[in-house]
PDB file of N, CA and C in Angstrom:
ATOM      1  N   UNK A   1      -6.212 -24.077   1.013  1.00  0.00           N
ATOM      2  CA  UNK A   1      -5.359 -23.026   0.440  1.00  0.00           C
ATOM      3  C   UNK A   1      -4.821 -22.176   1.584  1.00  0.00           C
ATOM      4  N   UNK A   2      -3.942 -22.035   1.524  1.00  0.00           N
ATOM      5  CA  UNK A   2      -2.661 -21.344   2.703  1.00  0.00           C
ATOM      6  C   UNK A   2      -3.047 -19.724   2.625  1.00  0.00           C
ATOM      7  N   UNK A   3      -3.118 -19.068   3.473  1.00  0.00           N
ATOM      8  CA  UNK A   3      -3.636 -17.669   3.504  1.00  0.00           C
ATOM      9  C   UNK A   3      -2.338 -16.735   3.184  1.00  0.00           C
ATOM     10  N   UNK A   4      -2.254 -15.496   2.667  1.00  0.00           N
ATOM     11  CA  UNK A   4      -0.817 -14.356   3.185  1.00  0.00           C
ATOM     12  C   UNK A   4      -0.667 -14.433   4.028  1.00  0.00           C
ATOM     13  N   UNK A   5       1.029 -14.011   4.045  1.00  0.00           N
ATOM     14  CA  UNK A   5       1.561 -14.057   5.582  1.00  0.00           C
ATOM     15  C   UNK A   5       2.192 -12.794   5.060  1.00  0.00           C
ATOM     16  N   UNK A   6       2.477 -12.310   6.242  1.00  0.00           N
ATOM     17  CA  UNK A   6       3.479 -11.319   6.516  1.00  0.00           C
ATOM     18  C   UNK A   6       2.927  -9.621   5.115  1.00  0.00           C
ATOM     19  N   UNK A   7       1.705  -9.345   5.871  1.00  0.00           N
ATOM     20  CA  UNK A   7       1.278  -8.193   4.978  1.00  0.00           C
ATOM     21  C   UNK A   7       2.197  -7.068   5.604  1.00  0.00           C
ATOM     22  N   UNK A   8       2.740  -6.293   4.843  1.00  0.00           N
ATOM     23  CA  UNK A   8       2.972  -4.973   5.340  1.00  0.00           C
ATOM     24  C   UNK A   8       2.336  -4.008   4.394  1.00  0.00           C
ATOM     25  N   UNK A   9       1.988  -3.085   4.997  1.00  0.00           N
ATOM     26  CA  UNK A   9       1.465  -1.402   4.907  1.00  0.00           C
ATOM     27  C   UNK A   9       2.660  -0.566   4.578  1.00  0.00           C
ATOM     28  N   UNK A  10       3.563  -0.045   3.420  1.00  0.00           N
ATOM     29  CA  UNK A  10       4.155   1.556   3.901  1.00  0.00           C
ATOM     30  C   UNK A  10       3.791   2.451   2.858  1.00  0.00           C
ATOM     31  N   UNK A  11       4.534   3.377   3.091  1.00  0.00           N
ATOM     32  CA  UNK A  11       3.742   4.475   2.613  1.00  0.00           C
ATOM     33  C   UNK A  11       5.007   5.528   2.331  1.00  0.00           C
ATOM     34  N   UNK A  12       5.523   6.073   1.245  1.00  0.00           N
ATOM     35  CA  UNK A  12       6.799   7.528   1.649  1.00  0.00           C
ATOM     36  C   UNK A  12       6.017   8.254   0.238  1.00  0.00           C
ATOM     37  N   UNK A  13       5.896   9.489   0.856  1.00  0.00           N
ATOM     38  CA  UNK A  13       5.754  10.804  -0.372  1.00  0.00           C
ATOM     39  C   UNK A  13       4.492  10.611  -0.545  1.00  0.00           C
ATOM     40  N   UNK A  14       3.622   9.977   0.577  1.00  0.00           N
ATOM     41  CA  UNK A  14       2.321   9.707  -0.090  1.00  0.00           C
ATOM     42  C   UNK A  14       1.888   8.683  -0.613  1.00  0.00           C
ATOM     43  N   UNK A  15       2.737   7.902  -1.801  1.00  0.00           N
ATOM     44  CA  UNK A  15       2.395   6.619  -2.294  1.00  0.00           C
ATOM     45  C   UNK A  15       2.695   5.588  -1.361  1.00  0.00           C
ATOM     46  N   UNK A  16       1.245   4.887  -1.046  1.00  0.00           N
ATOM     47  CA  UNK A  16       1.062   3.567  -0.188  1.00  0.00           C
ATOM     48  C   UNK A  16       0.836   2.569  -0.575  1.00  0.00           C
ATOM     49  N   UNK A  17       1.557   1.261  -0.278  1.00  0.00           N
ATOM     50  CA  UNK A  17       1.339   0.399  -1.083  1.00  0.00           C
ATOM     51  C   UNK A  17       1.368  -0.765   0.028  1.00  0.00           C
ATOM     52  N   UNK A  18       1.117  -1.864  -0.307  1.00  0.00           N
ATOM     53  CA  UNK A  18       0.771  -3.286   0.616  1.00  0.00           C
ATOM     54  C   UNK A  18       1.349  -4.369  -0.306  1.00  0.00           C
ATOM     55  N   UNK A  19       2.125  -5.073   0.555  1.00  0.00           N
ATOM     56  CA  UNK A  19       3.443  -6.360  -0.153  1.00  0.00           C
ATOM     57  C   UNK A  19       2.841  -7.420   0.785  1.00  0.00           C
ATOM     58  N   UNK A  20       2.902  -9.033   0.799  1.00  0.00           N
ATOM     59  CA  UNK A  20       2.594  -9.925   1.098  1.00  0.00           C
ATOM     60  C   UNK A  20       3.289 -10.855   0.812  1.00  0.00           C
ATOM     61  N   UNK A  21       3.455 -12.236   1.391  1.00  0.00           N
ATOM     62  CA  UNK A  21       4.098 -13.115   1.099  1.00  0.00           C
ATOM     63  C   UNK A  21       3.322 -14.475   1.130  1.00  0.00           C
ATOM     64  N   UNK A  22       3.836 -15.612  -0.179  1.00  0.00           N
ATOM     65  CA  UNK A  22       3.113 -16.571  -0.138  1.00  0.00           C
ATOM     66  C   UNK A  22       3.515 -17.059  -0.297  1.00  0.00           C
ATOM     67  N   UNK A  23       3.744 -18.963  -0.108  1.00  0.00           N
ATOM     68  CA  UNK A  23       4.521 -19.756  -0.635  1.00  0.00           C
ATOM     69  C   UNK A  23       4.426 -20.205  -2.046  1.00  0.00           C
ATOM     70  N   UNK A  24       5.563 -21.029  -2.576  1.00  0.00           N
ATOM     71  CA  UNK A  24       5.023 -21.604  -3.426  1.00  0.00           C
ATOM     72  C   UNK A  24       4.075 -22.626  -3.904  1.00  0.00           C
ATOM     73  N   UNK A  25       3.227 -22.168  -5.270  1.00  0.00           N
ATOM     74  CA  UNK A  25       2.587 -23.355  -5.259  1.00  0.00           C
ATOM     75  C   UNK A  25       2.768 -23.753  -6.714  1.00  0.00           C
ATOM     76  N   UNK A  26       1.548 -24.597  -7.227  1.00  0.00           N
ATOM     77  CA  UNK A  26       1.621 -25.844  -8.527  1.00  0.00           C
ATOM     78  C   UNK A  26       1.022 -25.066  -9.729  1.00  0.00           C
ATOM     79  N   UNK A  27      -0.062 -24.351  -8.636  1.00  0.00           N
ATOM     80  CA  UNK A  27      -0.574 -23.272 -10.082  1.00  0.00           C
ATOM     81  C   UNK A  27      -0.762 -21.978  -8.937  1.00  0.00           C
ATOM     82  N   UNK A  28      -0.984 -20.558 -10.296  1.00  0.00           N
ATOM     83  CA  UNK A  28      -0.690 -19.445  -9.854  1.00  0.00           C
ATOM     84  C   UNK A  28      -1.636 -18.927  -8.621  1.00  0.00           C
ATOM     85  N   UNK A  29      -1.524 -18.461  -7.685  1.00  0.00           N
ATOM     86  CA  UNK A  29      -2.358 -18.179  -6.661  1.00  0.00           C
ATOM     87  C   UNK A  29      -2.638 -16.991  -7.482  1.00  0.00           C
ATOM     88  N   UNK A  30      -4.159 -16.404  -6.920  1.00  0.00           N
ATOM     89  CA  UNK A  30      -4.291 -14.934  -7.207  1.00  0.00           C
ATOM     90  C   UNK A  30      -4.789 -14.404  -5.784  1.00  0.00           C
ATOM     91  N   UNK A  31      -4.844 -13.080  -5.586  1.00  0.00           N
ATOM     92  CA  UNK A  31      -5.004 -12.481  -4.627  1.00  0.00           C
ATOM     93  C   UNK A  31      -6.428 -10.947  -4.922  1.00  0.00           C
ATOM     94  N   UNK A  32      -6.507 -11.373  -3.412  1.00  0.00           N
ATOM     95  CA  UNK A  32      -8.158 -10.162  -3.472  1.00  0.00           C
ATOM     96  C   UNK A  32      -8.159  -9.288  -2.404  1.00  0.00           C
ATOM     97  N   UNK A  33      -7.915  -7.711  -2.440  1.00  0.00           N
ATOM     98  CA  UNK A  33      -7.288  -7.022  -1.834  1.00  0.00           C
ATOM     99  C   UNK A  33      -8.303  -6.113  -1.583  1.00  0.00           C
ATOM    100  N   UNK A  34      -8.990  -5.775  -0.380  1.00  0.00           N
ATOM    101  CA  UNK A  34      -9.850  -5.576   0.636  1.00  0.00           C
ATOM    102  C   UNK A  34      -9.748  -4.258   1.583  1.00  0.00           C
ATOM    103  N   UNK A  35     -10.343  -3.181   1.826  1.00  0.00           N
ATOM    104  CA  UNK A  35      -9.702  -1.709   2.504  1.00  0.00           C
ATOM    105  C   UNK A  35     -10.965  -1.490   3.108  1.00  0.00           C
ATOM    106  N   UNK A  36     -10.503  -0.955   4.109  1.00  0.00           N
ATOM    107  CA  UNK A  36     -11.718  -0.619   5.358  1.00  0.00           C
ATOM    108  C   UNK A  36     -11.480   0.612   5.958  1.00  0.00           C
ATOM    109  N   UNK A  37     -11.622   1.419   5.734  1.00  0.00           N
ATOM    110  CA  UNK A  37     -11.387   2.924   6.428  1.00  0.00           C
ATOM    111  C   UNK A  37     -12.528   3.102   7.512  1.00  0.00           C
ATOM    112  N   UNK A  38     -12.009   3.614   8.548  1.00  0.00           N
ATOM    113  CA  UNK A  38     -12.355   3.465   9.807  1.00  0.00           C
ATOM    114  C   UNK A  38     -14.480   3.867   9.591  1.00  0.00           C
ATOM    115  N   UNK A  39     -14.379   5.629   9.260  1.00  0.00           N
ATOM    116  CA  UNK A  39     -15.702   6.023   9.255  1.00  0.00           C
ATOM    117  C   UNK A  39     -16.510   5.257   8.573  1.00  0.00           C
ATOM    118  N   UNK A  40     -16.261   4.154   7.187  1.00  0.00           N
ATOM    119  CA  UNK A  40     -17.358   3.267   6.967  1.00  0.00           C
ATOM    120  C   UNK A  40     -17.639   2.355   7.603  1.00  0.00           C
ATOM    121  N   UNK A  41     -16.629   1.839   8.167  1.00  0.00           N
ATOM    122  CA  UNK A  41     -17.124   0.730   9.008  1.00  0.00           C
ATOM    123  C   UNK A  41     -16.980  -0.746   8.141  1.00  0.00           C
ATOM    124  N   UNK A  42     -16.414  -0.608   7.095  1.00  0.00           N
ATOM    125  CA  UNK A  42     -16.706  -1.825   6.064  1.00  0.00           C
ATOM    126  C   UNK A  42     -15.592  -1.965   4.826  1.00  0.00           C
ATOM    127  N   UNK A  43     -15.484  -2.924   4.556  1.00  0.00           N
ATOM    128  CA  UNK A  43     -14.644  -3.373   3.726  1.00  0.00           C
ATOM    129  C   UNK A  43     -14.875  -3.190   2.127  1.00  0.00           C
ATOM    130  N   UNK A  44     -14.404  -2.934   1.927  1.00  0.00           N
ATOM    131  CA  UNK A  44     -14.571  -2.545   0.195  1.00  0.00           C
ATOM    132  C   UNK A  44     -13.322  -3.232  -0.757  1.00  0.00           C
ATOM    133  N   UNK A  45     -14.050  -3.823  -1.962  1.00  0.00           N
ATOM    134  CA  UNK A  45     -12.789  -3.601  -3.315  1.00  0.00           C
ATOM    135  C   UNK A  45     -11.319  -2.733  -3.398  1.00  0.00           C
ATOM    136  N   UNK A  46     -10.327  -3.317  -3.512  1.00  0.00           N
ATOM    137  CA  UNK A  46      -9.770  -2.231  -3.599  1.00  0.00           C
ATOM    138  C   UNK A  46      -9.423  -2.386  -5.399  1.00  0.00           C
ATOM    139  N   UNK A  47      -9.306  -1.136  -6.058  1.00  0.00           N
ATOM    140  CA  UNK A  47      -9.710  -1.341  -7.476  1.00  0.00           C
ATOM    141  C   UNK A  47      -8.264  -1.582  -7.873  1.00  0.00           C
ATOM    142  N   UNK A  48      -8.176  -2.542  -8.668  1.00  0.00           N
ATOM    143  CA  UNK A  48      -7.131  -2.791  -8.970  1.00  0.00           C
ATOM    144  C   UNK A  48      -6.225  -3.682  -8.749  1.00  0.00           C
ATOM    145  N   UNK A  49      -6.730  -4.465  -7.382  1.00  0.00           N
ATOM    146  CA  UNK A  49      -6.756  -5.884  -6.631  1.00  0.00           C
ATOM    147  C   UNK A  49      -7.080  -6.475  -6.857  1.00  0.00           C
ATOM    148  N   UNK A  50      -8.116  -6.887  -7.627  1.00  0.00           N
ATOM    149  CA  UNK A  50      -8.806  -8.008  -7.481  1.00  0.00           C
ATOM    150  C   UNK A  50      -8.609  -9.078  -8.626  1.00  0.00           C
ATOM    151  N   UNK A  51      -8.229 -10.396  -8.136  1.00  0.00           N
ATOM    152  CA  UNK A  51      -7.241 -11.526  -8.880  1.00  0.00           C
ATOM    153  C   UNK A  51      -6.413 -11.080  -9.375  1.00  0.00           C
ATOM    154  N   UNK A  52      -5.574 -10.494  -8.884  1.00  0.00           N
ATOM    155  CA  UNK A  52      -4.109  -9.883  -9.195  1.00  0.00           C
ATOM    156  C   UNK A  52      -3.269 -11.066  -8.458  1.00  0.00           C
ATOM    157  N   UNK A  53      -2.278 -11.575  -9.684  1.00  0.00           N
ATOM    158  CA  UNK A  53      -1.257 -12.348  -9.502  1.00  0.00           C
ATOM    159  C   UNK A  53       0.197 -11.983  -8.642  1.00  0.00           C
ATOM    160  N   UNK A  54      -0.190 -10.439  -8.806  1.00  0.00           N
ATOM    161  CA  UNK A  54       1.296  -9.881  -7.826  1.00  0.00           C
ATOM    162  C   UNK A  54       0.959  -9.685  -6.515  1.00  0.00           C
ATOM    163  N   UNK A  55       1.985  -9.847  -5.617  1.00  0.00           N
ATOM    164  CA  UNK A  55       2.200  -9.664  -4.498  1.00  0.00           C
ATOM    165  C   UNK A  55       2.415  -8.454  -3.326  1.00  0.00           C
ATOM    166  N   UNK A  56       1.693  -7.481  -4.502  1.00  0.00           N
ATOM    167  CA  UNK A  56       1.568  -6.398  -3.797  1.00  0.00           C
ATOM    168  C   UNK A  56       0.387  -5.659  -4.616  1.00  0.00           C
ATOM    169  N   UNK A  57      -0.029  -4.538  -3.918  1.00  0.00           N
ATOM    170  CA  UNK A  57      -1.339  -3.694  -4.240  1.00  0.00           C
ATOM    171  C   UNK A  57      -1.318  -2.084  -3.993  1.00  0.00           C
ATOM    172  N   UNK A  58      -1.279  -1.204  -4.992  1.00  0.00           N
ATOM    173  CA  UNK A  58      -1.242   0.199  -4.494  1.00  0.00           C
ATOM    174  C   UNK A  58      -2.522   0.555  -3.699  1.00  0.00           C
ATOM    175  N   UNK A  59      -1.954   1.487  -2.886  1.00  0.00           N
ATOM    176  CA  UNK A  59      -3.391   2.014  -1.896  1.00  0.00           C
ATOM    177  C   UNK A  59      -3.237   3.550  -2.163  1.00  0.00           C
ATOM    178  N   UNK A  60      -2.621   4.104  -3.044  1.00  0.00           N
ATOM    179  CA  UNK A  60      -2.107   5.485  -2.937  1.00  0.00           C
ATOM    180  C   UNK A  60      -3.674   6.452  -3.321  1.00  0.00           C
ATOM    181  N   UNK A  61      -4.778   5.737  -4.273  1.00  0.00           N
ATOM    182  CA  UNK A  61      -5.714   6.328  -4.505  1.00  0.00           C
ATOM    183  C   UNK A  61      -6.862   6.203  -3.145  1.00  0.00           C
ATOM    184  N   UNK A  62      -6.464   5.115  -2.350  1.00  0.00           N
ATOM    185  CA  UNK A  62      -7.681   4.863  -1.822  1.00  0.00           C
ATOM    186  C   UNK A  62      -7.912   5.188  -0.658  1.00  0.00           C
ATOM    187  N   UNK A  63      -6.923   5.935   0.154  1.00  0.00           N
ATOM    188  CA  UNK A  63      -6.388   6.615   1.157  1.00  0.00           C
ATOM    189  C   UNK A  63      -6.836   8.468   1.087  1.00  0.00           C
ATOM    190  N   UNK A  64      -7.928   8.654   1.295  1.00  0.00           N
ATOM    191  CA  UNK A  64      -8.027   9.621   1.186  1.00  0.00           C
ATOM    192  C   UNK A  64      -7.771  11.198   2.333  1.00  0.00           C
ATOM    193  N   UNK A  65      -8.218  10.236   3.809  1.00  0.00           N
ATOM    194  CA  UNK A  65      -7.826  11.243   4.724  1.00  0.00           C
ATOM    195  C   UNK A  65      -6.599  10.643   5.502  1.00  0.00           C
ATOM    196  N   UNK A  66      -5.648  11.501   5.780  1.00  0.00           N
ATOM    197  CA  UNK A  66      -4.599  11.126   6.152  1.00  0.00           C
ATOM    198  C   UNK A  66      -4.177  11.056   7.841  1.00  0.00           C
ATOM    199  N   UNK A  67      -5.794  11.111   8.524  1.00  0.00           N
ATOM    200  CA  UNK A  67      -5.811  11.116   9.631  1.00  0.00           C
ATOM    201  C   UNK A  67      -6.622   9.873  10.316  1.00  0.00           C
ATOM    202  N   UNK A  68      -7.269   9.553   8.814  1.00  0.00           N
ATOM    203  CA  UNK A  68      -8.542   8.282   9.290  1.00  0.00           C
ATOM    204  C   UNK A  68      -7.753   6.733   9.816  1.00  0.00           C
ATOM    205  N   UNK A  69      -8.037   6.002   9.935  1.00  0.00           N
ATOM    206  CA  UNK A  69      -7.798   4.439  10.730  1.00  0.00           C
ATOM    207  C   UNK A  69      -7.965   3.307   9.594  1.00  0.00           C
ATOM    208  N   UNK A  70      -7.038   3.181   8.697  1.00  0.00           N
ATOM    209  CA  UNK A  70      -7.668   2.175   7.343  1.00  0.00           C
ATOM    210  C   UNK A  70      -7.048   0.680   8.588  1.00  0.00           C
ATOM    211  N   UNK A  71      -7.751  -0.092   7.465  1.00  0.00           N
ATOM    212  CA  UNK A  71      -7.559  -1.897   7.707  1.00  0.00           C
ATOM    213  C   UNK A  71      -7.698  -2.616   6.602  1.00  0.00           C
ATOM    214  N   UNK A  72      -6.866  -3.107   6.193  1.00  0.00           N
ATOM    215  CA  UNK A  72      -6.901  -4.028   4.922  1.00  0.00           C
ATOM    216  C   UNK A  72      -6.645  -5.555   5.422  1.00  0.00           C
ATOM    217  N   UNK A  73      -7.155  -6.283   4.252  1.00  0.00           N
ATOM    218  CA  UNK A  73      -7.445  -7.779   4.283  1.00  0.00           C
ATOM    219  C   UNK A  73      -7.640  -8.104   2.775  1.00  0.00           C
ATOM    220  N   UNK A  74      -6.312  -9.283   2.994  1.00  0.00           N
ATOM    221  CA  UNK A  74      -5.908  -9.782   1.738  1.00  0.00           C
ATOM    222  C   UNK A  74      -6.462 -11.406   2.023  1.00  0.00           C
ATOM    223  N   UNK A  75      -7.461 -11.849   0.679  1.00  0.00           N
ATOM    224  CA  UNK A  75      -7.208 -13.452   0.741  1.00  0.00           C
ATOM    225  C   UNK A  75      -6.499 -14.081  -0.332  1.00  0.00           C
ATOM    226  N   UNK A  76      -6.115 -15.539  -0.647  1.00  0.00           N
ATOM    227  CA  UNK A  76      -5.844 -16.154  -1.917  1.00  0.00           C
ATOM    228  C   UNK A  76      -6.564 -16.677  -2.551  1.00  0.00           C
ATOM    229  N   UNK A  77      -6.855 -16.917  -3.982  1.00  0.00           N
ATOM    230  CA  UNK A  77      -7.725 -17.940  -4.511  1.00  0.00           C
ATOM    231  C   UNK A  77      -6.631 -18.914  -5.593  1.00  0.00           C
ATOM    232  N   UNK A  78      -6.994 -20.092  -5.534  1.00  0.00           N
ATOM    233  CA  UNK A  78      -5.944 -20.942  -6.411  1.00  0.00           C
ATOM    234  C   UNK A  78      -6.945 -22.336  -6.631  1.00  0.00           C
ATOM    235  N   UNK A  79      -7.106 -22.115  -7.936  1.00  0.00           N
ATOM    236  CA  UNK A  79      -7.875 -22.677  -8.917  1.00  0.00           C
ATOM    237  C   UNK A  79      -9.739 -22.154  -8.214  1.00  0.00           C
ATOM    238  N   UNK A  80     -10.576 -23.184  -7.660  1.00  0.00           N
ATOM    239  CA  UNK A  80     -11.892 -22.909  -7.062  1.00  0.00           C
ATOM    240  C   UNK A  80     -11.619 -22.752  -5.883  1.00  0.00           C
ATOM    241  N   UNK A  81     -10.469 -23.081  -4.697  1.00  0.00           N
ATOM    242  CA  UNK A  81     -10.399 -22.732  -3.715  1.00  0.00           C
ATOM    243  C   UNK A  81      -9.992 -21.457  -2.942  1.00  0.00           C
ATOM    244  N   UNK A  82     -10.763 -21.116  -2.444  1.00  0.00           N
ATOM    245  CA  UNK A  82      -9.883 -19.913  -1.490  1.00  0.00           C
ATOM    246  C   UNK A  82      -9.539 -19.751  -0.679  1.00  0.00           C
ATOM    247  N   UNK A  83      -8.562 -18.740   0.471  1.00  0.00           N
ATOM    248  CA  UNK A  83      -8.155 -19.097   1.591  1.00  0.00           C
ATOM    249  C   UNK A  83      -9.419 -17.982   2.366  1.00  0.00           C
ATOM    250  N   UNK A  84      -8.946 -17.971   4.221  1.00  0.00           N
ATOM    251  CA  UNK A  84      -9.676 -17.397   4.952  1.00  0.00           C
ATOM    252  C   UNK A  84      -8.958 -15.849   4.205  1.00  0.00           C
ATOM    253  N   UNK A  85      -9.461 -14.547   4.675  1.00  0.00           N
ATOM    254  CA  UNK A  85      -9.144 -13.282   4.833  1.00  0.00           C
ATOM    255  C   UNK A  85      -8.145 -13.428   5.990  1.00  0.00           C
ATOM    256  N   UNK A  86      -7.172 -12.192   5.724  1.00  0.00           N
ATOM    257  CA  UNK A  86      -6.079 -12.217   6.735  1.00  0.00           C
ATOM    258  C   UNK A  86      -5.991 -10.435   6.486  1.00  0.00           C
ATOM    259  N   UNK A  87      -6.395 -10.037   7.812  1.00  0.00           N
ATOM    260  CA  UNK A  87      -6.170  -8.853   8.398  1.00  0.00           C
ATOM    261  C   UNK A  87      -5.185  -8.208   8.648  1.00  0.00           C
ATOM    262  N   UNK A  88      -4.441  -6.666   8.223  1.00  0.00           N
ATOM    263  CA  UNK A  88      -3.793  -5.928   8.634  1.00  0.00           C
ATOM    264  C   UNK A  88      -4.199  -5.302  10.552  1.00  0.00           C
ATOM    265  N   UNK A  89      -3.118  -4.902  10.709  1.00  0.00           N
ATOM    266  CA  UNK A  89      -3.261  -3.740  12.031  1.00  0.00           C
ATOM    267  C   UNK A  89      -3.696  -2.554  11.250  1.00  0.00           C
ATOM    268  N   UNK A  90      -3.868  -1.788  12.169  1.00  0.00           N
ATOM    269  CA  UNK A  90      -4.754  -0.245  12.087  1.00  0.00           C
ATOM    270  C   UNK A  90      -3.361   0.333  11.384  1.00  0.00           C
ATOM    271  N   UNK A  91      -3.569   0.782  10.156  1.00  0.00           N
ATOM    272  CA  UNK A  91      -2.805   2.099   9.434  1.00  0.00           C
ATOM    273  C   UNK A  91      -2.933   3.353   9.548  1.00  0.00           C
ATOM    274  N   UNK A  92      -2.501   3.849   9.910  1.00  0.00           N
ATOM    275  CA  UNK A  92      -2.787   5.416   9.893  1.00  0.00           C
ATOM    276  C   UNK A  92      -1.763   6.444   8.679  1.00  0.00           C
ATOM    277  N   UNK A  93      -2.205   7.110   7.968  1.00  0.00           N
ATOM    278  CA  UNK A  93      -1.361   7.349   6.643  1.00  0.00           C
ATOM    279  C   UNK A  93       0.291   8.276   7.463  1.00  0.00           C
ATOM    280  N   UNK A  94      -0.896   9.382   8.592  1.00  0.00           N
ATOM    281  CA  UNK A  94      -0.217  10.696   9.223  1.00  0.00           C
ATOM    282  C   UNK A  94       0.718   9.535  10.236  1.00  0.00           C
ATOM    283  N   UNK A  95       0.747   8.709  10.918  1.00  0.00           N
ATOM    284  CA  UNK A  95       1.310   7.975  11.682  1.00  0.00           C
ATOM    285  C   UNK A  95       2.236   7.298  11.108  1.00  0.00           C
ATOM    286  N   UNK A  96       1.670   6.445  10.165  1.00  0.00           N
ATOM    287  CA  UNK A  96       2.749   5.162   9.870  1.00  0.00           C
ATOM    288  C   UNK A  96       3.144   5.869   8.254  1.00  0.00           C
ATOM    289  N   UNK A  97       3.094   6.686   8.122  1.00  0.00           N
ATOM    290  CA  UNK A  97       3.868   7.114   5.965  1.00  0.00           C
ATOM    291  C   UNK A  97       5.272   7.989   6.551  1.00  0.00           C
ATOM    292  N   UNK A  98       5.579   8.230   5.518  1.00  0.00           N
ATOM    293  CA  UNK A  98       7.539   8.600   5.888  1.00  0.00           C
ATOM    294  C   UNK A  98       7.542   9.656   4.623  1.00  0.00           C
ATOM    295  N   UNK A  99       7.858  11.048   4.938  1.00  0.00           N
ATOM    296  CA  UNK A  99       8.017  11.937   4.111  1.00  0.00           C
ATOM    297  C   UNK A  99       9.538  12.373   3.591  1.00  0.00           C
ATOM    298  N   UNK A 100      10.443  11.674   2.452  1.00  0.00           N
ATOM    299  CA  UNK A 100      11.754  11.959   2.456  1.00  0.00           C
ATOM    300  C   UNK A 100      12.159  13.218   2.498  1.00  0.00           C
ATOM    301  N   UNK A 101      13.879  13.662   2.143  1.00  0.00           N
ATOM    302  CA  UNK A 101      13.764  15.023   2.239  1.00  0.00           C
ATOM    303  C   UNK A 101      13.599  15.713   0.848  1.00  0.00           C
ATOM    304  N   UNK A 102      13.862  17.095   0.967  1.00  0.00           N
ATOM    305  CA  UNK A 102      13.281  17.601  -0.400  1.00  0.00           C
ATOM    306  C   UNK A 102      14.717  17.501  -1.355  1.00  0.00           C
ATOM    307  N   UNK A 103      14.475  17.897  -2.721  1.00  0.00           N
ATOM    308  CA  UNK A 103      15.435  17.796  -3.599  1.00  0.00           C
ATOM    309  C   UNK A 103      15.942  18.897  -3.604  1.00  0.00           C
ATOM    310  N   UNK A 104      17.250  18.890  -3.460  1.00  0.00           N
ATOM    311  CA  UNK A 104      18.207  20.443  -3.335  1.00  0.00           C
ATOM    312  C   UNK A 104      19.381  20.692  -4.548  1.00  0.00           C
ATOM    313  N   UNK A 105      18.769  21.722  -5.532  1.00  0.00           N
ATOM    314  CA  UNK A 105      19.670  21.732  -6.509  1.00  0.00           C
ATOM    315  C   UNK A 105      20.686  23.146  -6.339  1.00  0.00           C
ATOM    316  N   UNK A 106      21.971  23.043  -6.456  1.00  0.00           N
ATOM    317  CA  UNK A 106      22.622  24.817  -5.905  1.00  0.00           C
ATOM    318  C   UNK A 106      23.404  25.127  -7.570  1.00  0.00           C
ATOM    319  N   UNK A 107      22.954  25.933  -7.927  1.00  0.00           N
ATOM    320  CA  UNK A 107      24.014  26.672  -9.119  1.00  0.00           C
ATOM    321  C   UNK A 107      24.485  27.977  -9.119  1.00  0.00           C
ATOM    322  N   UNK A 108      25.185  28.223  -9.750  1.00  0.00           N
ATOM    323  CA  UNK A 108      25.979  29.621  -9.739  1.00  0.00           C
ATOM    324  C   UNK A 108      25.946  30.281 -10.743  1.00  0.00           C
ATOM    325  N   UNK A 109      25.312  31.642 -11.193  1.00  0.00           N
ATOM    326  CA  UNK A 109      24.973  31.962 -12.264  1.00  0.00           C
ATOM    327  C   UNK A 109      25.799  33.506 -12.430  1.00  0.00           C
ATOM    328  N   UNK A 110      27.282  33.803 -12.350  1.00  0.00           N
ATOM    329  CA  UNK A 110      27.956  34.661 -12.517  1.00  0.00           C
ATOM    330  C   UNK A 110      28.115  34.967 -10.827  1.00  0.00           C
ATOM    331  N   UNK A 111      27.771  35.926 -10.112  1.00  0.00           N
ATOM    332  CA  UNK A 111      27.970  36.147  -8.388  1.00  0.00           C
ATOM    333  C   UNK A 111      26.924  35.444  -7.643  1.00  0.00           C
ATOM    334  N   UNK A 112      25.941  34.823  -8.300  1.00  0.00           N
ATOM    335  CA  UNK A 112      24.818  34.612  -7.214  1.00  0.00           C
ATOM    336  C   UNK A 112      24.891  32.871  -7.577  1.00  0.00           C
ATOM    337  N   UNK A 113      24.673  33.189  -6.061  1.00  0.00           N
ATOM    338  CA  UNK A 113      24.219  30.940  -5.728  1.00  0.00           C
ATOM    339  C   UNK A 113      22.617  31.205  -6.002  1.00  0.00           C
ATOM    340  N   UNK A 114      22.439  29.927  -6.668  1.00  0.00           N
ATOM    341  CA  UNK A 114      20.802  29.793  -6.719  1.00  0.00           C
ATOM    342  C   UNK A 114      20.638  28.717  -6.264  1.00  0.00           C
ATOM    343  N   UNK A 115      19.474  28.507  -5.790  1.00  0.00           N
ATOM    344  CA  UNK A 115      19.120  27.338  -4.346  1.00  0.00           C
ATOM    345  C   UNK A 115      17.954  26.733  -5.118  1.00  0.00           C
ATOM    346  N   UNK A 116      17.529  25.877  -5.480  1.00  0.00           N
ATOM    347  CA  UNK A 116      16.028  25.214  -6.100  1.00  0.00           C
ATOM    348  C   UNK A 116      16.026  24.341  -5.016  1.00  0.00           C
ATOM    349  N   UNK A 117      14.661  24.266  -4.425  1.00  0.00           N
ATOM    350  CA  UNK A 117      14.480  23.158  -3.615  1.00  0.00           C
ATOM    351  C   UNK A 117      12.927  22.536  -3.844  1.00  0.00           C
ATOM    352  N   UNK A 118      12.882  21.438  -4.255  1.00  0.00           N
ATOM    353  CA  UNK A 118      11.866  20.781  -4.094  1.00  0.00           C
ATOM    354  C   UNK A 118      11.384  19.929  -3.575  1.00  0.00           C
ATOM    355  N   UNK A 119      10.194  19.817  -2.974  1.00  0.00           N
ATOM    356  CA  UNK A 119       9.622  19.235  -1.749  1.00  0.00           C
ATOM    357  C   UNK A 119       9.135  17.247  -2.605  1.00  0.00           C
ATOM    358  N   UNK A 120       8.852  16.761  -2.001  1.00  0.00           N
ATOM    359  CA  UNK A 120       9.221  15.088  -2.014  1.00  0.00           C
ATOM    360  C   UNK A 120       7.676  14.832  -3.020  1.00  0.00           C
TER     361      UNK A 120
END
C-alpha cells in the first residue's frame, strides 16, 4: 500500500488543517492521522482522523500552544493492508499560520462616519 504524499500543514485565523494526496485506487483507502507536539514527546490520535476517507484532517482543536513544535504523521489503510507512517516537518502555529485582515464596515448615520472593524 502506497503511503501520502505531499502532506501540507496551514493554518489562517487560527483554523489548521492538514490536506494530503493519494493516488488512485480499486477500493477506498482510509487514512490515520497522528499529532506530536513537541513537550510530549509522542504521537497521539488525532480525534476525528481516524479511518477517515477524506483527504484532509482539522488540527484547529489540537493545537493548543501557539508557540510549541507540533509533527504530524499520516498513514493509509486499504482493505487489511497498511502503509508505512509518513511524517510532516516541524509546524509551528506562531510561525507557519497567516492572520487575514480584519473586516471593515464604514456607514454614515446623518454627519458621522461610523467605522466597525472586526478582527479575523
Amino acid at each position: 500500500v502506497p503511503p501520502p504524499e505531499q502532506i501540507v500543514i496551514t493554518s489562517e485565523n487560527f483554523r489548521t488543517v492538514a490536506h494530503w494526496q493519494y493516488p488512485p485506487m480499486s477500493e477506498t483507502p482510509y487514512f490515520i492521522v497522528e499529532i506530536k507536539p513537541y513537550n510530549s514527546g509522542r504521537y497521539k490520535n488525532v480525534s476525528g482522523c481516524v479511518n477517515i476517507a477524506a483527504f484532509v484532517c482539522d488540527l484547529t482543536r489540537e493545537i493548543d500552544d501557539a508557540f510549541e513544535s507540533h509533527w504530524l504523521q499520516v498513514k493509509a489503510v486499504v482493505g487489511s493492508q497498511q502503509s508505512e507512517y509518513v511524517e510532516t516537518n516541524e509546524f509551528i502555529l506562531q510561525k507557519h499560520g497567516k492572520i487575514g485582515p480584519p473586516k471593515l464596515y464604514l456607514s454614515r448615520h446623518n454627519d458621522e462616519i461610523v467605522v466597525d472593524i472586526y478582527h479575523p
